[in-house]
N, C-alpha and C. Protein backbone atom coordinates (compact mmCIF):
# COMPACT_ATOMS: atom_id res chain seq x y z
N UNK A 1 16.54 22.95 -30.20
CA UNK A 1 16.32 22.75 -28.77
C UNK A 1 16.21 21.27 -28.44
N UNK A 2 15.31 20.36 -29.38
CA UNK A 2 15.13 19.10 -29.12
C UNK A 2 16.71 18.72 -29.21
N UNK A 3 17.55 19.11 -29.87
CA UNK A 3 18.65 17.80 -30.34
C UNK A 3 20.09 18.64 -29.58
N UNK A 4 19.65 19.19 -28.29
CA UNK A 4 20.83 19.99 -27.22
C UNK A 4 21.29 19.11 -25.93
N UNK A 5 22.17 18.39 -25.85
CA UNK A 5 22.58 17.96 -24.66
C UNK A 5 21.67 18.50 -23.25
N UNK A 6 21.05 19.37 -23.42
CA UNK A 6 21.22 19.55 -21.91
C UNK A 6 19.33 19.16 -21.84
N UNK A 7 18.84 18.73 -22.86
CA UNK A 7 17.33 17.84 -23.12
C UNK A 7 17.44 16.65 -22.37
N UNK A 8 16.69 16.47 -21.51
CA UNK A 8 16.14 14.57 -21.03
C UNK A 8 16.58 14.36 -22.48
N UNK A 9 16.77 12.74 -22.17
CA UNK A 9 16.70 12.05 -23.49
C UNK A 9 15.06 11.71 -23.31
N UNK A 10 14.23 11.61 -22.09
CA UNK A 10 12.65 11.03 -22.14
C UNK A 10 12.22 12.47 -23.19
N UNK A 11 12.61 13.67 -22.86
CA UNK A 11 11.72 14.53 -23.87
C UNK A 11 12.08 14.93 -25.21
N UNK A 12 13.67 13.98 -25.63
CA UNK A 12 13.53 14.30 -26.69
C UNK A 12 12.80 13.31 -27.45
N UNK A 13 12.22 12.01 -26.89
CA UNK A 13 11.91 10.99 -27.38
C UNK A 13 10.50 11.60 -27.80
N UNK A 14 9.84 12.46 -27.29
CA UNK A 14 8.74 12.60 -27.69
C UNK A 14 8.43 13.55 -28.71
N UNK A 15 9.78 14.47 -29.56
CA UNK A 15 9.84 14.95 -30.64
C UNK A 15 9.33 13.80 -31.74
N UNK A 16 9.61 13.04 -32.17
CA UNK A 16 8.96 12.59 -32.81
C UNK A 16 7.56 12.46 -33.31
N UNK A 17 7.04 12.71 -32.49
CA UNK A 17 5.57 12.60 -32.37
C UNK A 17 5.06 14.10 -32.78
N UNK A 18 5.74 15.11 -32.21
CA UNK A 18 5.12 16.50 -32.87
C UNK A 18 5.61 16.61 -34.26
N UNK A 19 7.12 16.14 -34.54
CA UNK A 19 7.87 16.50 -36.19
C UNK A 19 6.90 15.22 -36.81
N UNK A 20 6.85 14.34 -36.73
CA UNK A 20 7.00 13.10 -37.28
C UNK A 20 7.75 12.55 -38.34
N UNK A 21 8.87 12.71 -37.30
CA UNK A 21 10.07 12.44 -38.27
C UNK A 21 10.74 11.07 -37.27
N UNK A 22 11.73 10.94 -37.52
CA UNK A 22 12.44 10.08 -36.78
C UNK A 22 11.96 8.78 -36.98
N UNK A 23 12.76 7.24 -36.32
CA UNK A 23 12.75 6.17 -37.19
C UNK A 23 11.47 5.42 -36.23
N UNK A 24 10.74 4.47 -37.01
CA UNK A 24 9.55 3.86 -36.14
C UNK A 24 10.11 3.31 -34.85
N UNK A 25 11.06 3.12 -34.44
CA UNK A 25 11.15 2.67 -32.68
C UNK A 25 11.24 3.61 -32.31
N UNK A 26 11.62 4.53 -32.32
CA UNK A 26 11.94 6.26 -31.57
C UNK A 26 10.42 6.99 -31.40
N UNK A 27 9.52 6.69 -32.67
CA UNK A 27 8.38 7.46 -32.47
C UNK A 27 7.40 6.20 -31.94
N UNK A 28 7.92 4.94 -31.42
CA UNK A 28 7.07 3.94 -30.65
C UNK A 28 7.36 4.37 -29.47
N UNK A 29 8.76 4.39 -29.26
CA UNK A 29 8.60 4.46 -27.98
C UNK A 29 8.96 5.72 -27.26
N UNK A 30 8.19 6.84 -28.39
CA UNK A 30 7.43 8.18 -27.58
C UNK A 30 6.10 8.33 -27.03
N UNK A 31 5.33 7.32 -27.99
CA UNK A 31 3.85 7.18 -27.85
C UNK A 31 4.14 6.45 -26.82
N UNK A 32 4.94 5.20 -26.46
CA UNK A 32 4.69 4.61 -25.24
C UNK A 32 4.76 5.79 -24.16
N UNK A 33 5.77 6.30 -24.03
CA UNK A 33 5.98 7.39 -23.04
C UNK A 33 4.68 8.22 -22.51
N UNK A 34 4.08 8.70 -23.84
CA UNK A 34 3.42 9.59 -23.81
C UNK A 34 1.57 8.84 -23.24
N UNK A 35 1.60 7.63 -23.33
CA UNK A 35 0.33 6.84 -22.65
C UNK A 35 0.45 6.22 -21.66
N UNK A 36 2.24 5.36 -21.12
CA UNK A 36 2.35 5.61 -19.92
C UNK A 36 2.09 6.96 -18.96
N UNK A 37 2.49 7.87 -19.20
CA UNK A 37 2.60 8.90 -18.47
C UNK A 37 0.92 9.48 -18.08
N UNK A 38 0.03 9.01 -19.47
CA UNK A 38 -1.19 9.34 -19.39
C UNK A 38 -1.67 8.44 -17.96
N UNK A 39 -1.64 7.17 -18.11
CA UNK A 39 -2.23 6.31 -17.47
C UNK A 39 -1.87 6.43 -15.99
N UNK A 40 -0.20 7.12 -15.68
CA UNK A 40 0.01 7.57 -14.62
C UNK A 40 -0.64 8.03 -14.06
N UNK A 41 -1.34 9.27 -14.46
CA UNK A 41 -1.80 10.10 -13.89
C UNK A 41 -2.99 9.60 -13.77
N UNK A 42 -3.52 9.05 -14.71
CA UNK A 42 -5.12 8.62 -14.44
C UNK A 42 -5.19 7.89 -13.14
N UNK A 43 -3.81 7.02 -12.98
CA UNK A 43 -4.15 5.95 -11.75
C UNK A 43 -4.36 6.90 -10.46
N UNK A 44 -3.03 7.88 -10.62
CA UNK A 44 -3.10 9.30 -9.23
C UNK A 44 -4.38 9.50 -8.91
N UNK A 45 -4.98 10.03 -9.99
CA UNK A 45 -6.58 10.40 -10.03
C UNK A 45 -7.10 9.13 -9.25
N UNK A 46 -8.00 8.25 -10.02
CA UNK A 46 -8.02 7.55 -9.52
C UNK A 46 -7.53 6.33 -8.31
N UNK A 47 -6.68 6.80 -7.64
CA UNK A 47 -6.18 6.21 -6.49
C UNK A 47 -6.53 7.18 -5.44
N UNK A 48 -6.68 8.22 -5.98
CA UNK A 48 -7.02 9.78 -4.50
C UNK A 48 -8.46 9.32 -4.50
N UNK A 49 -9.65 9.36 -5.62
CA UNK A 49 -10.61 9.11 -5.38
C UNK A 49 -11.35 7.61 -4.23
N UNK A 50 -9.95 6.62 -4.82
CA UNK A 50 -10.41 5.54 -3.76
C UNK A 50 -10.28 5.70 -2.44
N UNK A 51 -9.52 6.22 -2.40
CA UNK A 51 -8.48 6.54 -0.79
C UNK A 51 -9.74 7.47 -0.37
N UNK A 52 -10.23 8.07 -1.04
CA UNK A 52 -10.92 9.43 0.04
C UNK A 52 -12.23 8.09 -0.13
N UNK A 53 -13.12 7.67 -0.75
CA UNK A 53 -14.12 6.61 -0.66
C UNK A 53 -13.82 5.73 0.34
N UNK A 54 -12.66 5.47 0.93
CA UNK A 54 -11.82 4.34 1.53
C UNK A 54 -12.00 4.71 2.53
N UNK A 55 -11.54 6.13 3.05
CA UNK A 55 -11.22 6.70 4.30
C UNK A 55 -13.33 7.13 4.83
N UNK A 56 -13.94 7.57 3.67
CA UNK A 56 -15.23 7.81 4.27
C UNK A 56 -15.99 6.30 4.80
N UNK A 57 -15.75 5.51 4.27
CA UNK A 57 -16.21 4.05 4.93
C UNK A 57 -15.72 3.65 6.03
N UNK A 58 -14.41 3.74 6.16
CA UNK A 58 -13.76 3.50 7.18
C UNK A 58 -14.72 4.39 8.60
N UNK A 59 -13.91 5.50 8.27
CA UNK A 59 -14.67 7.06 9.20
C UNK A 59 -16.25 6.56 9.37
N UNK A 60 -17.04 5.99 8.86
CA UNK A 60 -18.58 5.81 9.06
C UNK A 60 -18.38 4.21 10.08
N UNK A 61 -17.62 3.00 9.30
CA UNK A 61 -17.30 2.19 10.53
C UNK A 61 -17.39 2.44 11.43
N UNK A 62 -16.11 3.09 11.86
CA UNK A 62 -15.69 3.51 13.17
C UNK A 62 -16.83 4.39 14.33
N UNK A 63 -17.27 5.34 13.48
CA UNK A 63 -18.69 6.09 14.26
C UNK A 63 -19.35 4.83 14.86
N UNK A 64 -19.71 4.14 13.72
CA UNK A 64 -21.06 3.16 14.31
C UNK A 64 -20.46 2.41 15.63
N UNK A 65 -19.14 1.89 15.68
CA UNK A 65 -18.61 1.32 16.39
C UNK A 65 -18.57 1.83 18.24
N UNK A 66 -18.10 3.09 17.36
CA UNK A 66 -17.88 4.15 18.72
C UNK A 66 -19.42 3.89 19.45
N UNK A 67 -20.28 4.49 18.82
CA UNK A 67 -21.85 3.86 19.60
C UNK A 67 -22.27 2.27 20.02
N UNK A 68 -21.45 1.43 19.43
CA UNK A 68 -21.99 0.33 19.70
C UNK A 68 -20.95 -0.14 20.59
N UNK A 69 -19.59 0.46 20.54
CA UNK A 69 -18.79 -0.66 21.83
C UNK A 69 -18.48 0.28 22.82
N UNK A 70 -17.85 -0.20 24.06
CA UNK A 70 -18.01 0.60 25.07
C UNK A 70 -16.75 0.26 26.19
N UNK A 71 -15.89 1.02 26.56
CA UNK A 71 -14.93 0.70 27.31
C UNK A 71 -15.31 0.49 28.85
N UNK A 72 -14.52 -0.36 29.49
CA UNK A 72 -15.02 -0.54 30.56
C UNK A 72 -13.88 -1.02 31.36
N UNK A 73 -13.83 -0.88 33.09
CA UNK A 73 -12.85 -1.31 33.71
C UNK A 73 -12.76 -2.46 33.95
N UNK A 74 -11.75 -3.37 33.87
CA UNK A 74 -11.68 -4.72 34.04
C UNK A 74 -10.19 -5.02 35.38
N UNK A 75 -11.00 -5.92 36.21
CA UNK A 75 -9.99 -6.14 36.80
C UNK A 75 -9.28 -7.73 36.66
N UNK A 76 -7.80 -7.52 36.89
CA UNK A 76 -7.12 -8.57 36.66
C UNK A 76 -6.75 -9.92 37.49
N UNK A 77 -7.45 -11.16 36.84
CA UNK A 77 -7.41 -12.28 38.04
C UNK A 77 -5.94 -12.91 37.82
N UNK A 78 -5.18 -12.75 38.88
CA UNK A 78 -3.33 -13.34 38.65
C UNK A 78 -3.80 -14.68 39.03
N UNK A 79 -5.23 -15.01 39.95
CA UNK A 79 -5.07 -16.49 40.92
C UNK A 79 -5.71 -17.18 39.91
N UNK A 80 -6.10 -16.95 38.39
CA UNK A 80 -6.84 -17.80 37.60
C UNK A 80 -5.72 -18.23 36.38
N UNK A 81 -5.51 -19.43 36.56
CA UNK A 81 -4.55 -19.77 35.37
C UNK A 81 -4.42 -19.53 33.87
N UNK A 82 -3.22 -18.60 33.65
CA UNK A 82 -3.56 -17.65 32.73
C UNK A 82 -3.51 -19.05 31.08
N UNK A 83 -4.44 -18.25 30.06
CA UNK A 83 -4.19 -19.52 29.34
C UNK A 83 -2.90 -19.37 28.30
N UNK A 84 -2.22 -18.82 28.43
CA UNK A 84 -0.82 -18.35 28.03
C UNK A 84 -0.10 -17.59 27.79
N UNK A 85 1.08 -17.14 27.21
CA UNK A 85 1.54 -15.94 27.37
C UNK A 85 1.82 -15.97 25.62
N UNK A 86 1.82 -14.53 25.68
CA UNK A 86 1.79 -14.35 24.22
C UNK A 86 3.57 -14.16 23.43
N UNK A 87 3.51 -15.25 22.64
CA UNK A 87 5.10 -15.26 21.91
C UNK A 87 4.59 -14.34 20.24
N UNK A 88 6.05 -14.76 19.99
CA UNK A 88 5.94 -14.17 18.53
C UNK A 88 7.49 -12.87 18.63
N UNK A 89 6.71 -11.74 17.99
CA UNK A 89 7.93 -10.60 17.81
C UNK A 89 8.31 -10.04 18.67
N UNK A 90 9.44 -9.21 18.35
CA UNK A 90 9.52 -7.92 19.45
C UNK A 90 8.96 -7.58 20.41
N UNK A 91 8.22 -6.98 19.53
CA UNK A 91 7.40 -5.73 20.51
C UNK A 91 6.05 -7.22 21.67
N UNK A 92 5.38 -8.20 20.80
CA UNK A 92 4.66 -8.95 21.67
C UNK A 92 5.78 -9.82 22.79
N UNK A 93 6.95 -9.58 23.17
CA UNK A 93 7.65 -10.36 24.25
C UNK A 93 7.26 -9.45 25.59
N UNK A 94 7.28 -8.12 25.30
CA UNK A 94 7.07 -7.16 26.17
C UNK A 94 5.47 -7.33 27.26
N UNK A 95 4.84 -8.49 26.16
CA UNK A 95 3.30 -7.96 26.57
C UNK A 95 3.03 -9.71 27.26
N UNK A 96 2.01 -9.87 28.25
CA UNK A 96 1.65 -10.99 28.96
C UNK A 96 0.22 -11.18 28.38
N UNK A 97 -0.14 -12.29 28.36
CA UNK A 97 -1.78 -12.53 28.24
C UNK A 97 -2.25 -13.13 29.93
N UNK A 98 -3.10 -11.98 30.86
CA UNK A 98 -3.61 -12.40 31.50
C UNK A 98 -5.08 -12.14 31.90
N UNK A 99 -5.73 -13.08 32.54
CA UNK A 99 -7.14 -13.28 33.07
C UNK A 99 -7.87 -11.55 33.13
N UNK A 100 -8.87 -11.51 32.73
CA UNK A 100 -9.67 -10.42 33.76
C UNK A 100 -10.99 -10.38 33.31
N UNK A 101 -11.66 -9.66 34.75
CA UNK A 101 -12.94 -9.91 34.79
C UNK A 101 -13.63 -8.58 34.08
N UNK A 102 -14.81 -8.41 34.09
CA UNK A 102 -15.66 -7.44 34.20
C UNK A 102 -16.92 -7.43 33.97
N UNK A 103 -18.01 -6.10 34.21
CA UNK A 103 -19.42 -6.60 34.53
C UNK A 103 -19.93 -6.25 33.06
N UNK A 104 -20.93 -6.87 32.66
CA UNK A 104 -21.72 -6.99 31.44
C UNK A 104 -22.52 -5.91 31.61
N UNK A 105 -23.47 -4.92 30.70
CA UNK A 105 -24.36 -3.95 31.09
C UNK A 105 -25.65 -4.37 31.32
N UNK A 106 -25.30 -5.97 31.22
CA UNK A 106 -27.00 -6.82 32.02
C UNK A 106 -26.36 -7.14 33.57
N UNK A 107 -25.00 -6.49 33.98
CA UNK A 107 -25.15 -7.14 35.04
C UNK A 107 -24.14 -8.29 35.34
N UNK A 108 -23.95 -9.43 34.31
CA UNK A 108 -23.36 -10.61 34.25
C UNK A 108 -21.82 -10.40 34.21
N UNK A 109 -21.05 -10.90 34.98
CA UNK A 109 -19.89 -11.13 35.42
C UNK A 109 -19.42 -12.03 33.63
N UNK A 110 -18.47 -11.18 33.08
CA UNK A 110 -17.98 -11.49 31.83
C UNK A 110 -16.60 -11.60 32.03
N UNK A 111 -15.76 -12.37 31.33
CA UNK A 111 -14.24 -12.65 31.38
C UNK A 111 -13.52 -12.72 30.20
N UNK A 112 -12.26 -12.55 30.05
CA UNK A 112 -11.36 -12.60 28.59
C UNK A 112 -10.21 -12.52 29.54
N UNK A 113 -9.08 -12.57 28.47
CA UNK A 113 -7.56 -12.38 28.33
C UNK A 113 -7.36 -11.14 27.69
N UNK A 114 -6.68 -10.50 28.61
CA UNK A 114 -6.58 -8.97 27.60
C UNK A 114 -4.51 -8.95 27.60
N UNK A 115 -4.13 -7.89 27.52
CA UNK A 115 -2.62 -7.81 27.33
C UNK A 115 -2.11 -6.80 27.99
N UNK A 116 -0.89 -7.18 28.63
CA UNK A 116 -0.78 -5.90 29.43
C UNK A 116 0.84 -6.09 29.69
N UNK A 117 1.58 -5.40 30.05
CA UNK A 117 3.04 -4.94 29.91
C UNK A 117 3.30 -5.72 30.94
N UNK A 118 4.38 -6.73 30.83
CA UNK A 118 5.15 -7.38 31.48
C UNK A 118 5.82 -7.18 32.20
N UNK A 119 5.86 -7.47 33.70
CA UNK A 119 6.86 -6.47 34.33
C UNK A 119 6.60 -7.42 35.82
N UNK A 120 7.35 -7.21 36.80
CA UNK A 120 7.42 -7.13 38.11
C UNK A 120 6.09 -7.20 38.45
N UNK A 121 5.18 -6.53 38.54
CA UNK A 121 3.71 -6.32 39.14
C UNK A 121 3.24 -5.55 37.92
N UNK A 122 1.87 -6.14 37.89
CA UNK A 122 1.07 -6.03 36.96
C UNK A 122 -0.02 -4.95 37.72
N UNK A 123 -0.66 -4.61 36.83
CA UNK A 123 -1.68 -3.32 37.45
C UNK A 123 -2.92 -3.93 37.91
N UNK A 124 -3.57 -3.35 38.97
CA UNK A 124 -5.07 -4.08 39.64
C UNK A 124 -6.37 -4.13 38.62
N UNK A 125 -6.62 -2.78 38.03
CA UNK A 125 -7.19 -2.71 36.33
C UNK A 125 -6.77 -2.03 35.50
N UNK A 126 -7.31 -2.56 34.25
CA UNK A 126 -6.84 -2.08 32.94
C UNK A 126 -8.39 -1.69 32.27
N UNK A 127 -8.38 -1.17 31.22
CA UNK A 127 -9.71 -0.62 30.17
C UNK A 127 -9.66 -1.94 28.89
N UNK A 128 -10.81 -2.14 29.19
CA UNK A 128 -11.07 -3.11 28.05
C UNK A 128 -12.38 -2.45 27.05
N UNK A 129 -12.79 -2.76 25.86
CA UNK A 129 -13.49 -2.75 25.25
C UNK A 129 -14.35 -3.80 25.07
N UNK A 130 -16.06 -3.93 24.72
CA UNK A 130 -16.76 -4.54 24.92
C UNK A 130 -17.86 -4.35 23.87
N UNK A 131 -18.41 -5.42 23.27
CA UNK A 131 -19.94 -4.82 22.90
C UNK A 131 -21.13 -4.61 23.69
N UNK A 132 -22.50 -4.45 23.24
CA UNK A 132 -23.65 -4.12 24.15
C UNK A 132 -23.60 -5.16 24.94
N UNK A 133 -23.27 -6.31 24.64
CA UNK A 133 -23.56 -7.93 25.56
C UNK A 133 -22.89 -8.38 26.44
N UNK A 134 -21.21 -7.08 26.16
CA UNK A 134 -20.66 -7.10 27.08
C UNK A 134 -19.36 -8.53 26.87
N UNK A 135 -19.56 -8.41 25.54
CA UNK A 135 -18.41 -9.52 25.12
C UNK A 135 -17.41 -8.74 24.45
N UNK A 136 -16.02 -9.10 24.78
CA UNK A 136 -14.47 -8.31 24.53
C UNK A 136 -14.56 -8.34 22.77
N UNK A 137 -14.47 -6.75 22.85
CA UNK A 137 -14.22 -6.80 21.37
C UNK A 137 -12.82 -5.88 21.19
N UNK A 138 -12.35 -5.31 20.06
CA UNK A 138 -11.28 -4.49 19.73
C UNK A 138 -11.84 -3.74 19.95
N UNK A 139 -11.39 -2.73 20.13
CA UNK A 139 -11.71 -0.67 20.41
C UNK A 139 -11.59 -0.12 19.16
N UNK A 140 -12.49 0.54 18.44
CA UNK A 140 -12.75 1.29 17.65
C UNK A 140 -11.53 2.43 16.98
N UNK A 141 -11.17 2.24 15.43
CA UNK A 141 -10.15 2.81 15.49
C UNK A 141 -9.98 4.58 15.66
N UNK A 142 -9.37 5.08 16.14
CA UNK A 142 -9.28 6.66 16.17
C UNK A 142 -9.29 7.16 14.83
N UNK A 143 -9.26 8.59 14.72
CA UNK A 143 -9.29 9.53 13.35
C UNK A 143 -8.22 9.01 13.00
N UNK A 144 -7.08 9.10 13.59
CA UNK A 144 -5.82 9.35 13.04
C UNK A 144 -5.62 7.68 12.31
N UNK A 145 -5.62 6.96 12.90
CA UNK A 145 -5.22 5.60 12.25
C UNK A 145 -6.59 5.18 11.53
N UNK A 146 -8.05 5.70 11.37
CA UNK A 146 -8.44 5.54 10.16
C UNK A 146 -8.06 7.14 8.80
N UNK A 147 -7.33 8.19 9.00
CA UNK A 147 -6.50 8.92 8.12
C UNK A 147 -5.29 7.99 7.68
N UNK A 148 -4.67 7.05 8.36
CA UNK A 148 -3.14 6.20 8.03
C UNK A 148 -3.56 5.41 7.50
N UNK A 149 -5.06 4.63 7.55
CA UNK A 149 -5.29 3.14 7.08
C UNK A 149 -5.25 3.68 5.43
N UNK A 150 -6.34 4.63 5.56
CA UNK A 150 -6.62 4.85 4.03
C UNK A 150 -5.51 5.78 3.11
N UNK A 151 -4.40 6.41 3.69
CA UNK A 151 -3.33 6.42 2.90
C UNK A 151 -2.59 5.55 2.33
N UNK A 152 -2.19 4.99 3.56
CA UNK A 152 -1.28 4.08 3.17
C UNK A 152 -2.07 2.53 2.32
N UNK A 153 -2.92 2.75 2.09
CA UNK A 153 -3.91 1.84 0.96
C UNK A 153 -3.44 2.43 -0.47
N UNK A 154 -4.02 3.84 -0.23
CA UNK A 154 -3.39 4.76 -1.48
C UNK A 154 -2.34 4.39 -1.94
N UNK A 155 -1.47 4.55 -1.09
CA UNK A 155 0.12 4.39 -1.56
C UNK A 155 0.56 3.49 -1.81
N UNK A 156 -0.24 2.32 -1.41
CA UNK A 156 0.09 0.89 -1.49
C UNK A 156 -0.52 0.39 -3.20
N UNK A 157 -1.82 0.94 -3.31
CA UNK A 157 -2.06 0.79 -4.53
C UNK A 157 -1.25 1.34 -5.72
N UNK A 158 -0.92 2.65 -5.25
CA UNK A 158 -0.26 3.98 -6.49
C UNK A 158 1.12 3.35 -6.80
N UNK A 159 1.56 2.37 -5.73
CA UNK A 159 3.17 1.75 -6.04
C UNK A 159 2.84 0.90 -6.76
N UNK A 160 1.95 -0.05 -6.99
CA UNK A 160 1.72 -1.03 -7.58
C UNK A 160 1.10 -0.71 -8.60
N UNK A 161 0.46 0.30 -8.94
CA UNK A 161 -0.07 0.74 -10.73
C UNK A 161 1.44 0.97 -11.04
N UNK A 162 2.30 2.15 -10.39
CA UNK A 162 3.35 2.62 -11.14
C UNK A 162 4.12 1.59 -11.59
N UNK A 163 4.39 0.29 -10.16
CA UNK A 163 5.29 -0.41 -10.56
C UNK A 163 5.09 -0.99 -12.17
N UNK A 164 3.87 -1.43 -12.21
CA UNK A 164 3.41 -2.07 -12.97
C UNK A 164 3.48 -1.39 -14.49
N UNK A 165 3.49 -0.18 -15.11
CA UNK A 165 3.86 0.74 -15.83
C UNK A 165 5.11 1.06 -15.91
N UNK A 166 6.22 0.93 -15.01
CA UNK A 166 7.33 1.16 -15.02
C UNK A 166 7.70 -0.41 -15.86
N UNK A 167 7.23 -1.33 -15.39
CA UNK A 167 7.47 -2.60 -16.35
C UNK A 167 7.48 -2.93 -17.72
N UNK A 168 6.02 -2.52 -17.58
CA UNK A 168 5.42 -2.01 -19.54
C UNK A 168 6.54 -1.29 -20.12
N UNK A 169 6.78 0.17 -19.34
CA UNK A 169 8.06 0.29 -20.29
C UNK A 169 9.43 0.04 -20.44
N UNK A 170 9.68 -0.81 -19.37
CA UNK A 170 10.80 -1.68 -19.37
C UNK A 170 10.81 -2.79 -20.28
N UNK A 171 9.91 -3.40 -20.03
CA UNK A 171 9.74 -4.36 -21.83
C UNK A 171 9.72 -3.97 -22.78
N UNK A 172 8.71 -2.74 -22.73
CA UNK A 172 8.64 -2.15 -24.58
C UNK A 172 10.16 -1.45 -24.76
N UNK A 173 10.84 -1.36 -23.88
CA UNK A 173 12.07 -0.14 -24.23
C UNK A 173 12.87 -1.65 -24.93
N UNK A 174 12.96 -2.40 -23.81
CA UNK A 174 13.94 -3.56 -24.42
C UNK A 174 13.50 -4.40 -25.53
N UNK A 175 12.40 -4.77 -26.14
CA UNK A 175 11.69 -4.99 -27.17
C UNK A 175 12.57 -3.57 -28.31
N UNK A 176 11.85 -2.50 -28.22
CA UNK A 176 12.56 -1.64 -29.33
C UNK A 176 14.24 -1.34 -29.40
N UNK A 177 14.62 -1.80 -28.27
CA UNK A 177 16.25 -1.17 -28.30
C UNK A 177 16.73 -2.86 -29.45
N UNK A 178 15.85 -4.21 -29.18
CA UNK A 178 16.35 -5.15 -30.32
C UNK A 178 16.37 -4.78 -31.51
N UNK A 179 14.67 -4.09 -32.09
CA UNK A 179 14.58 -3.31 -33.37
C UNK A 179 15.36 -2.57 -33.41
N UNK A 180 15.83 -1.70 -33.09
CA UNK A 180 17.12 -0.99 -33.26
C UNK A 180 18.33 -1.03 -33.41
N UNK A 181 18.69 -2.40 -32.94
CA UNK A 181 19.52 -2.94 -33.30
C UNK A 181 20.20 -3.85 -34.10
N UNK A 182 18.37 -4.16 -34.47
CA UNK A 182 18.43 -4.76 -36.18
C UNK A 182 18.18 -4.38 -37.33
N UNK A 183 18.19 -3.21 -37.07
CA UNK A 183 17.83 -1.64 -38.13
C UNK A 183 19.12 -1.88 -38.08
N UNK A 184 20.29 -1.32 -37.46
CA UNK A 184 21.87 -0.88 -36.87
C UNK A 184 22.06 -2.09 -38.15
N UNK A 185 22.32 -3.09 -38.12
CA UNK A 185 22.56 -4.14 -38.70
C UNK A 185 22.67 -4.24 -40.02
N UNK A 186 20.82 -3.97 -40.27
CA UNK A 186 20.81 -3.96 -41.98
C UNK A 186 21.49 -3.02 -42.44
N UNK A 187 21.13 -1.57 -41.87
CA UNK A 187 21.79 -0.35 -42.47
C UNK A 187 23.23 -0.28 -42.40
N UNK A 188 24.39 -1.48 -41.88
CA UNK A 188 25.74 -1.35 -41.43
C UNK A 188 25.62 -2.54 -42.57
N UNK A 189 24.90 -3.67 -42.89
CA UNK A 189 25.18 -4.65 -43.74
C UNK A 189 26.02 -4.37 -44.97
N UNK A 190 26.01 -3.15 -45.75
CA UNK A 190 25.97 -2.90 -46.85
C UNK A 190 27.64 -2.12 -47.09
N UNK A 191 27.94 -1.65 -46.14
CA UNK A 191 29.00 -1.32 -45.43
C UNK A 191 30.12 -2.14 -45.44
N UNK A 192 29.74 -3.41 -45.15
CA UNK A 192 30.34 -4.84 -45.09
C UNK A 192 30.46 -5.50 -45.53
N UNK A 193 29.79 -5.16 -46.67
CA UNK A 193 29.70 -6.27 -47.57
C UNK A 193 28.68 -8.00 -47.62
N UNK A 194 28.31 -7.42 -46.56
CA UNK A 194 27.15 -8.44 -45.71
C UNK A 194 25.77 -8.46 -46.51
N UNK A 195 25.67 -9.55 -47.40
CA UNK A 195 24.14 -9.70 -48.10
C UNK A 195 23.17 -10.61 -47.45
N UNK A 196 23.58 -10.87 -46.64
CA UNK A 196 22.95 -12.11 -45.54
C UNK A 196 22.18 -10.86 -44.46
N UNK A 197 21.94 -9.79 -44.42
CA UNK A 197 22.30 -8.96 -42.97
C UNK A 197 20.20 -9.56 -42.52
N UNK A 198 20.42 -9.45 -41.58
CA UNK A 198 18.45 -9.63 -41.40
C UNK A 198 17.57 -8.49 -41.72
């Protein structure tokens, strides 16, 4: 069964290791196989465990946040000179940086630059976010984009263990395919008449 065409060559590599037969690069680089593949999985494991640790910190952030910041209506001053417009990519050409006001929960008349869609006429208010003091903060992220943050962390990590293992055995393969080819050598030396062979 091991020695049938229609076998991976990855699983016949790891006959060696149950017969223990076959030549020392073949049964090296089954054991490599066989502790990459271990370590694979360990990282899986361990990469789900971070991601879900990841996503419960996040998810507890965000709560506290939700209680501590607070949306509020802000209206937009066009007659106050805006302090610029926002460049950069794509999607920020679409968007303006202008003036707006709003009231503090002491009361106090508070101000920022918020962003708002570029266009012909701009809207009278927009929703801003704030802390207790009533100073512009970011808005608290939703379920869904703290569920995306901490995947795509996951995934970001799990590519980078694999990559990193896919390397290991990209060196060790090319490391043993030399031994093998200096096995090929000696054992063809004799053949040849070659007493020099390495």
């Amino acid at each position: 069964m091991w020695g049938s065409g229609g076998v991976p060559r990855r699983l016949r590599l790891v006959k060696p290791i149950v017969s223990r037969s076959g030549r020392a690069p073949d049964r090296l680089e089954a054991w490599v196989i066989v502790v990459l593949g271990l370590l694979a999985a360990a990282s899986i494991a361990l990469v789900s465990v971070l991601s879900a640790a990841d996503y419960s910190r996040l998810a507890a952030t965000t709560a506290t946040e939700a209680h501590s910041r607070h949306p509020v209506s802000a209206t937009l001053r066009l007659d106050i000179p805006l302090p610029g417009r926002t460049t950069g990519g794509a999607a920020a050409a679409d968007l303006a940086s202008v003036t707006a006001v709003w009231n503090a929960p002491d009361g106090q008349s508070r101000g920022g630059v918020v962003q708002v869609a570029a266009g012909p006429v701009f809207p009278e208010r927009v929703q801003v976010w704030t802390d207790q003091a009533g100073r512009q903060v970011a808005p608290p992220l939703s379920g869904s984009e703290v569920f995306l943050t901490a995947v795509l962390g996951g995934v970001l990590w799990e590519s980078a263990a694999l990559a990193a293992l896919g390397g290991v055995y990209l060196i060790s393969r090319h490391l043993l395919d030399k031994h093998r080819a200096r096995l090929w050598e000696r054992a063809l030396a004799p053949l040849r008449g070659d007493a020099t062979a390495p």
